[in-house]
C-alpha atoms as a PDB file:
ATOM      1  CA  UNK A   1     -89.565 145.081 -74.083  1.00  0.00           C
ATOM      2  CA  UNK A   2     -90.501 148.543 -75.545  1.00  0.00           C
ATOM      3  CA  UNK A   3     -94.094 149.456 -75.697  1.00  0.00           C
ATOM      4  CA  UNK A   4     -93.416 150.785 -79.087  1.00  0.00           C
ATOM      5  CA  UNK A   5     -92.860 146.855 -80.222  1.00  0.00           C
ATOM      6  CA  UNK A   6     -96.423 146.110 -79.565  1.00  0.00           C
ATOM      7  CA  UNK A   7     -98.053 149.932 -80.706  1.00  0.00           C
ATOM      8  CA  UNK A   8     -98.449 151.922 -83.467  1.00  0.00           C
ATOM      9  CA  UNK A   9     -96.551 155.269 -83.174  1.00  0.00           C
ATOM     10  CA  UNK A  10    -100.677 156.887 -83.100  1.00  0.00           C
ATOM     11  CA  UNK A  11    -101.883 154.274 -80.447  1.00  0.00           C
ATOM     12  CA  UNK A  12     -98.638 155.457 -78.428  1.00  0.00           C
ATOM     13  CA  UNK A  13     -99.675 159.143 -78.557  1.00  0.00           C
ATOM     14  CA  UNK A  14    -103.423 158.018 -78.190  1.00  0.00           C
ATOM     15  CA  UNK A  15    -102.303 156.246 -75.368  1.00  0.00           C
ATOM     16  CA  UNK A  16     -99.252 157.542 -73.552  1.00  0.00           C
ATOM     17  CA  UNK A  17     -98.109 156.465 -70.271  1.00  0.00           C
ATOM     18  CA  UNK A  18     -99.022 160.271 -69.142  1.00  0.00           C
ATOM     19  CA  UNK A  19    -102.671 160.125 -70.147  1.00  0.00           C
ATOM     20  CA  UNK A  20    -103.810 156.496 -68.867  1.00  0.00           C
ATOM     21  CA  UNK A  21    -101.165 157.137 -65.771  1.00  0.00           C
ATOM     22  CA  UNK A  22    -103.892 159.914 -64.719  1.00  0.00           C
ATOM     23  CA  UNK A  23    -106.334 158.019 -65.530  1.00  0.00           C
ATOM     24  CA  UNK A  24    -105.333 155.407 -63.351  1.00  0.00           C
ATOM     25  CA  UNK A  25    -104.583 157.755 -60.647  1.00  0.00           C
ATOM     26  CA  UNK A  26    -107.888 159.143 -60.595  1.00  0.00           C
ATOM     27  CA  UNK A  27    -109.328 155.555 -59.979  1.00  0.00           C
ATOM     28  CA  UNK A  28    -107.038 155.202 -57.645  1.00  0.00           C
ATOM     29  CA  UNK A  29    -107.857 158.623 -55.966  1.00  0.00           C
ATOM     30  CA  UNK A  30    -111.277 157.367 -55.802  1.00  0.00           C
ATOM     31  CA  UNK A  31    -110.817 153.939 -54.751  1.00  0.00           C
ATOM     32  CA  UNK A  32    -108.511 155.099 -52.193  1.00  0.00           C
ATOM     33  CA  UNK A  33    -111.170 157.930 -50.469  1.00  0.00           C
ATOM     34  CA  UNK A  34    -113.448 154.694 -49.391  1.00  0.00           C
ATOM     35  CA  UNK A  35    -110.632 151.933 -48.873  1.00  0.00           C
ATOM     36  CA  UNK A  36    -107.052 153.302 -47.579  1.00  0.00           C
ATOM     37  CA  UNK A  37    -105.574 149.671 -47.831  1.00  0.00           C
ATOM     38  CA  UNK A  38    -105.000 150.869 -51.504  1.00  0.00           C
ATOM     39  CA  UNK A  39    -106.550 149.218 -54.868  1.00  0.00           C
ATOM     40  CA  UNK A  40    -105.143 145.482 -55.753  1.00  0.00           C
ATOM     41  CA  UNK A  41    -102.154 146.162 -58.296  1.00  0.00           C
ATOM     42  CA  UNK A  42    -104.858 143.846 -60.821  1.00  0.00           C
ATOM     43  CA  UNK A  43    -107.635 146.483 -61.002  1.00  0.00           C
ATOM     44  CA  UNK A  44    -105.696 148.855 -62.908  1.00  0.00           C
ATOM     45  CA  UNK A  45    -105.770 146.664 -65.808  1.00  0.00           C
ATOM     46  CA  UNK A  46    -109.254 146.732 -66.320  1.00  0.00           C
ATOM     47  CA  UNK A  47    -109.717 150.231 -65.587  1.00  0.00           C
ATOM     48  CA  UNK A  48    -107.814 151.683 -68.936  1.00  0.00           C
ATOM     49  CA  UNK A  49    -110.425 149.904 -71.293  1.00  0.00           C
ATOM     50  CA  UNK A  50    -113.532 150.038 -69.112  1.00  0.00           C
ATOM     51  CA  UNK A  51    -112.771 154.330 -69.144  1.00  0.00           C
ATOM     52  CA  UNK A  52    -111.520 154.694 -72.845  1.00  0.00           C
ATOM     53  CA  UNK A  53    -113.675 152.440 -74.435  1.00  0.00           C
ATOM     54  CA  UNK A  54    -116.772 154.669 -75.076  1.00  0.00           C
ATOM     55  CA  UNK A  55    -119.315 151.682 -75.848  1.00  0.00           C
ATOM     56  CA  UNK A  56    -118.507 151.024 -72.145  1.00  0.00           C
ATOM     57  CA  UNK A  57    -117.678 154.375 -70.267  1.00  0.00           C
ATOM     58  CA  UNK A  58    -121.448 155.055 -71.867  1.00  0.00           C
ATOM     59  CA  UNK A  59    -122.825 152.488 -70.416  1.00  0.00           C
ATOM     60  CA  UNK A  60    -121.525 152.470 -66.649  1.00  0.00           C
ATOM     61  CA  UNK A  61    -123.806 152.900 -63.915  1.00  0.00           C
ATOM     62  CA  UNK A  62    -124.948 156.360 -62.490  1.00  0.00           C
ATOM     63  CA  UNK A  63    -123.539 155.300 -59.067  1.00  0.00           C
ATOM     64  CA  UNK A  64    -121.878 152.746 -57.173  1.00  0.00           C
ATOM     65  CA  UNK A  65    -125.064 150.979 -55.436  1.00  0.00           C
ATOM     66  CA  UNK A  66    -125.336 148.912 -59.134  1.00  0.00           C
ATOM     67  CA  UNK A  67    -123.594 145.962 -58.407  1.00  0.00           C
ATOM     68  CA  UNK A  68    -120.962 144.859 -60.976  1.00  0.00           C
ATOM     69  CA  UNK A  69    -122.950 141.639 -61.849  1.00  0.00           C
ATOM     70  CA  UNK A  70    -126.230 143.362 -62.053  1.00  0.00           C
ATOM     71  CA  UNK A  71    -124.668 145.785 -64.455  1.00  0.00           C
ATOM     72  CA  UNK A  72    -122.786 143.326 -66.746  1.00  0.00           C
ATOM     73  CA  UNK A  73    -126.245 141.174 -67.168  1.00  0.00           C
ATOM     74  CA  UNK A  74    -127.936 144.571 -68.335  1.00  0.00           C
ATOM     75  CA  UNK A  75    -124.685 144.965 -71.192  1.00  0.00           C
ATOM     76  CA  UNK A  76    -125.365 141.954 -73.657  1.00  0.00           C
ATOM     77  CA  UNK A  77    -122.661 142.331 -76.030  1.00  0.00           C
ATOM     78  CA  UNK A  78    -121.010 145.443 -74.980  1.00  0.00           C
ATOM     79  CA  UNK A  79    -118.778 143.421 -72.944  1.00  0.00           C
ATOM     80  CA  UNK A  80    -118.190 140.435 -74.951  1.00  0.00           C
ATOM     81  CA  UNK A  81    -114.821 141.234 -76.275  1.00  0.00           C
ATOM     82  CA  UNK A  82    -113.791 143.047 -73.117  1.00  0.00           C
ATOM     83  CA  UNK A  83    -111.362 139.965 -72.020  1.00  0.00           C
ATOM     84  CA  UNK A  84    -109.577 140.801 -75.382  1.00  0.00           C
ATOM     85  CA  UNK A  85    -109.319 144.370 -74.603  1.00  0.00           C
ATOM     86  CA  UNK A  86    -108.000 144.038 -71.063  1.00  0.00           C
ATOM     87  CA  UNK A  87    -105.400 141.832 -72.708  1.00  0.00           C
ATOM     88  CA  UNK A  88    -104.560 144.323 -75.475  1.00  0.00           C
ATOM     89  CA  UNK A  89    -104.500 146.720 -73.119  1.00  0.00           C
ATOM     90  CA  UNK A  90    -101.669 145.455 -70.446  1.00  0.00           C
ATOM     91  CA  UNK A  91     -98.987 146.939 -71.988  1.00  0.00           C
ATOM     92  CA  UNK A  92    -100.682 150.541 -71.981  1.00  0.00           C
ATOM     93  CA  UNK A  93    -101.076 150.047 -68.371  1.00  0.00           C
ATOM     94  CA  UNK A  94     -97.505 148.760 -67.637  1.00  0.00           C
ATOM     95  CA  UNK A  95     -96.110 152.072 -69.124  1.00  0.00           C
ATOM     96  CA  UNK A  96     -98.566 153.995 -67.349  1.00  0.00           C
ATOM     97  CA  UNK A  97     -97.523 152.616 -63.873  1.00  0.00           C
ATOM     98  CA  UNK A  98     -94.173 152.672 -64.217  1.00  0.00           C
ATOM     99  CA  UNK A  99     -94.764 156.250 -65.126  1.00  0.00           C
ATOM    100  CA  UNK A 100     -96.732 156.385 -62.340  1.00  0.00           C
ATOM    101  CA  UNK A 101     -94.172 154.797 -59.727  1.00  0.00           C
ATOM    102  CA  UNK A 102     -90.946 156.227 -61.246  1.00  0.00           C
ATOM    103  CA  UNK A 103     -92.803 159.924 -60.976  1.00  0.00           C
ATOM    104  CA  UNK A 104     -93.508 158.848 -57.334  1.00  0.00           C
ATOM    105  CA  UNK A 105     -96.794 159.825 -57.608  1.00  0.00           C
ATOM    106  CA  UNK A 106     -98.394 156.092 -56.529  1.00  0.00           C
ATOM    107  CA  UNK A 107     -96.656 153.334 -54.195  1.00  0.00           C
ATOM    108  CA  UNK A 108     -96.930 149.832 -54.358  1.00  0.00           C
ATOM    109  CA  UNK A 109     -97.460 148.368 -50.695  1.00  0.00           C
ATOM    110  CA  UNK A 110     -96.251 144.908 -49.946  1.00  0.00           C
ATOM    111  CA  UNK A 111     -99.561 143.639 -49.759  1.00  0.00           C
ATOM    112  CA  UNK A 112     -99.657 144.582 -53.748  1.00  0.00           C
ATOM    113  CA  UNK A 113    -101.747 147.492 -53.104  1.00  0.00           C
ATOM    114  CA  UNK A 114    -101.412 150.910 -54.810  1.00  0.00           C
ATOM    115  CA  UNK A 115    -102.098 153.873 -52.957  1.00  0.00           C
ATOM    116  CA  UNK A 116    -101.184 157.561 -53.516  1.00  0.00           C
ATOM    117  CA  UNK A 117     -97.948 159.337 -53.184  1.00  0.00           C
ATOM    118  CA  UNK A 118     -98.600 162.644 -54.571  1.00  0.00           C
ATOM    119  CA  UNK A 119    -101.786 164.570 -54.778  1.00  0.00           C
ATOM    120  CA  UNK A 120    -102.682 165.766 -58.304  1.00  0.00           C
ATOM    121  CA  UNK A 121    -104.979 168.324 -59.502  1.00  0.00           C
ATOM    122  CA  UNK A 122    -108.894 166.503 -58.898  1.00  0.00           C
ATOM    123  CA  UNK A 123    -109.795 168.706 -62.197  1.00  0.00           C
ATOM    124  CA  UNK A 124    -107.398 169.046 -64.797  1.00  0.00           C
ATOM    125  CA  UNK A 125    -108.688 171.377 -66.910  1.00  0.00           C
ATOM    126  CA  UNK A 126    -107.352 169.290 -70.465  1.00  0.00           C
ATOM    127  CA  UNK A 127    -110.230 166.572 -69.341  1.00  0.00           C
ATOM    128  CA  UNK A 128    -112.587 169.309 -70.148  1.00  0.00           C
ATOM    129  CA  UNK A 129    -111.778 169.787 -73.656  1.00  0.00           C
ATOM    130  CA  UNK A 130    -114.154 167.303 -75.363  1.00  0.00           C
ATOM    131  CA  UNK A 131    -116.537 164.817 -74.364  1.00  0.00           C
ATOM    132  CA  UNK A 132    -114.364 161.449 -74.791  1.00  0.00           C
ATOM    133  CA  UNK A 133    -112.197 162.974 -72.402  1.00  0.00           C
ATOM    134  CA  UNK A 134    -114.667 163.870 -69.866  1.00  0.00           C
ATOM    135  CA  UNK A 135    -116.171 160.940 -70.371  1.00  0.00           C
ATOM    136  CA  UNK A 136    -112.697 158.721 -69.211  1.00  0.00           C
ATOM    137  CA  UNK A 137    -111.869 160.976 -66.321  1.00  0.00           C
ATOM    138  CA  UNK A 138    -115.744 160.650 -64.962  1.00  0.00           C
ATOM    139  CA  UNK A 139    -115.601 157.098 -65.694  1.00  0.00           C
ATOM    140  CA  UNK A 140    -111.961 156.333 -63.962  1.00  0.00           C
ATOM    141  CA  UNK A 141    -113.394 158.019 -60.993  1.00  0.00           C
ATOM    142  CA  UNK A 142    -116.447 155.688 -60.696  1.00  0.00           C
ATOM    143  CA  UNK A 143    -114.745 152.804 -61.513  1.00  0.00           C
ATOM    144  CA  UNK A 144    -112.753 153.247 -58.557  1.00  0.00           C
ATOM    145  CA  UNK A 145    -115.112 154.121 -56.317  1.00  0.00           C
ATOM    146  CA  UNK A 146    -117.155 151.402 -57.237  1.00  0.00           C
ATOM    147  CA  UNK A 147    -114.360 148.744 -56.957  1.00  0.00           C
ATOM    148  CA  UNK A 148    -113.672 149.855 -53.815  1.00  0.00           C
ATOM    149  CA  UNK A 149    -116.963 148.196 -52.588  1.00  0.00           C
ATOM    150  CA  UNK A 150    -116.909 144.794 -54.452  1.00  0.00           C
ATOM    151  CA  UNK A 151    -115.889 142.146 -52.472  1.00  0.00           C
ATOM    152  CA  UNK A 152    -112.199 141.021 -54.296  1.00  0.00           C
ATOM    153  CA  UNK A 153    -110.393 141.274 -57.168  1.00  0.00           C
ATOM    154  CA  UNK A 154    -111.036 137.686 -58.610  1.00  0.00           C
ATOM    155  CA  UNK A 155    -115.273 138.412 -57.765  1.00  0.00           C
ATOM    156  CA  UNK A 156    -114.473 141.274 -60.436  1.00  0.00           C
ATOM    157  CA  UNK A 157    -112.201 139.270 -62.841  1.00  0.00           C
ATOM    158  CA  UNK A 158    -114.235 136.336 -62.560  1.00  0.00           C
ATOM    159  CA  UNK A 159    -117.591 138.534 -63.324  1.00  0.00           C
ATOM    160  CA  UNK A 160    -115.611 140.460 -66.266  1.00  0.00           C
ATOM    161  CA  UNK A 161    -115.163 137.164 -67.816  1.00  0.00           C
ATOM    162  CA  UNK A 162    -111.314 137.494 -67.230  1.00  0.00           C
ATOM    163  CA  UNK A 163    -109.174 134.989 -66.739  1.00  0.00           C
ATOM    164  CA  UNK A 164    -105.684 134.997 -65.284  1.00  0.00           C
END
């Protein structure tokens, strides 16, 4: 399946594999620089709409020492349809990793943990043309960062509200 069956030709240009690829490498860069086992191939998927959303990116923590549960008690509704945007949201990040792993830039481990393949620019200078794109590219690098120090991927799901 195409990801042009499920998107608008806008939402694919909003969100091209390209774009949220880097985005998810940049979590994963981060992520990676505290844990070098590699991020669970399931944290992806809520990185995308916890970085473009900006009700959320707005709203993360200043640093990683918030825990996750701490931080989603302090959101009251922000995150109440976030379950429905990580679901809207999978095939975005499908594309993205496939762009991602075709380019060779990330590797999938057979533990089902991404790491990095290929170092990218840390600064791209087109995530300094407005705000809602600074605003993802700070966000993706928290996110991963701060992922990196929960204790697993279903204490995160499970505190998103996510089911599998």
């Amino acid at each position: 399946m195409s990801l042009d069956s499920f998107l608008t030709q806008d939402e694919i240009n909003l969100y091209n594999p390209a774009y949220c690829g880097f985005l998810i490498f940049s979590s994963l860069r981060s992520f990676c620089e505290l844990d070098n086992q590699g991020m669970h191939c399931a944290l992806p998927y809520l990185v995308i709409p916890m970085a473009v959303s900006s009700k959320i990116s707005s709203s993360l923590p200043r640093s990683t020492s918030t825990p996750i549960a701490s931080w989603i008690s302090d959101q009251g509704g922000v995150l109440s349809d976030f379950p429905a945007m990580v679901t809207a949201c999978i095939p975005i990040v499908n594309a993205a990793i496939l762009f991602l792993l075709e380019n060779q830039v990330i590797k999938l481990s057979k533990d089902g943990n991404y790491s990095i393949n290929e170092e990218l620019s840390k600064n791209p200078n087109l995530f300094s043309k407005t705000e809602s794109l600074k605003q993802a590219f700070q966000a993706t690098n928290l996110i991963g960062r701060w992922f990196s120090h929960s204790s697993s991927v279903e204490t995160i799901y499970a505190q998103l509200g996510i089911r599998p």
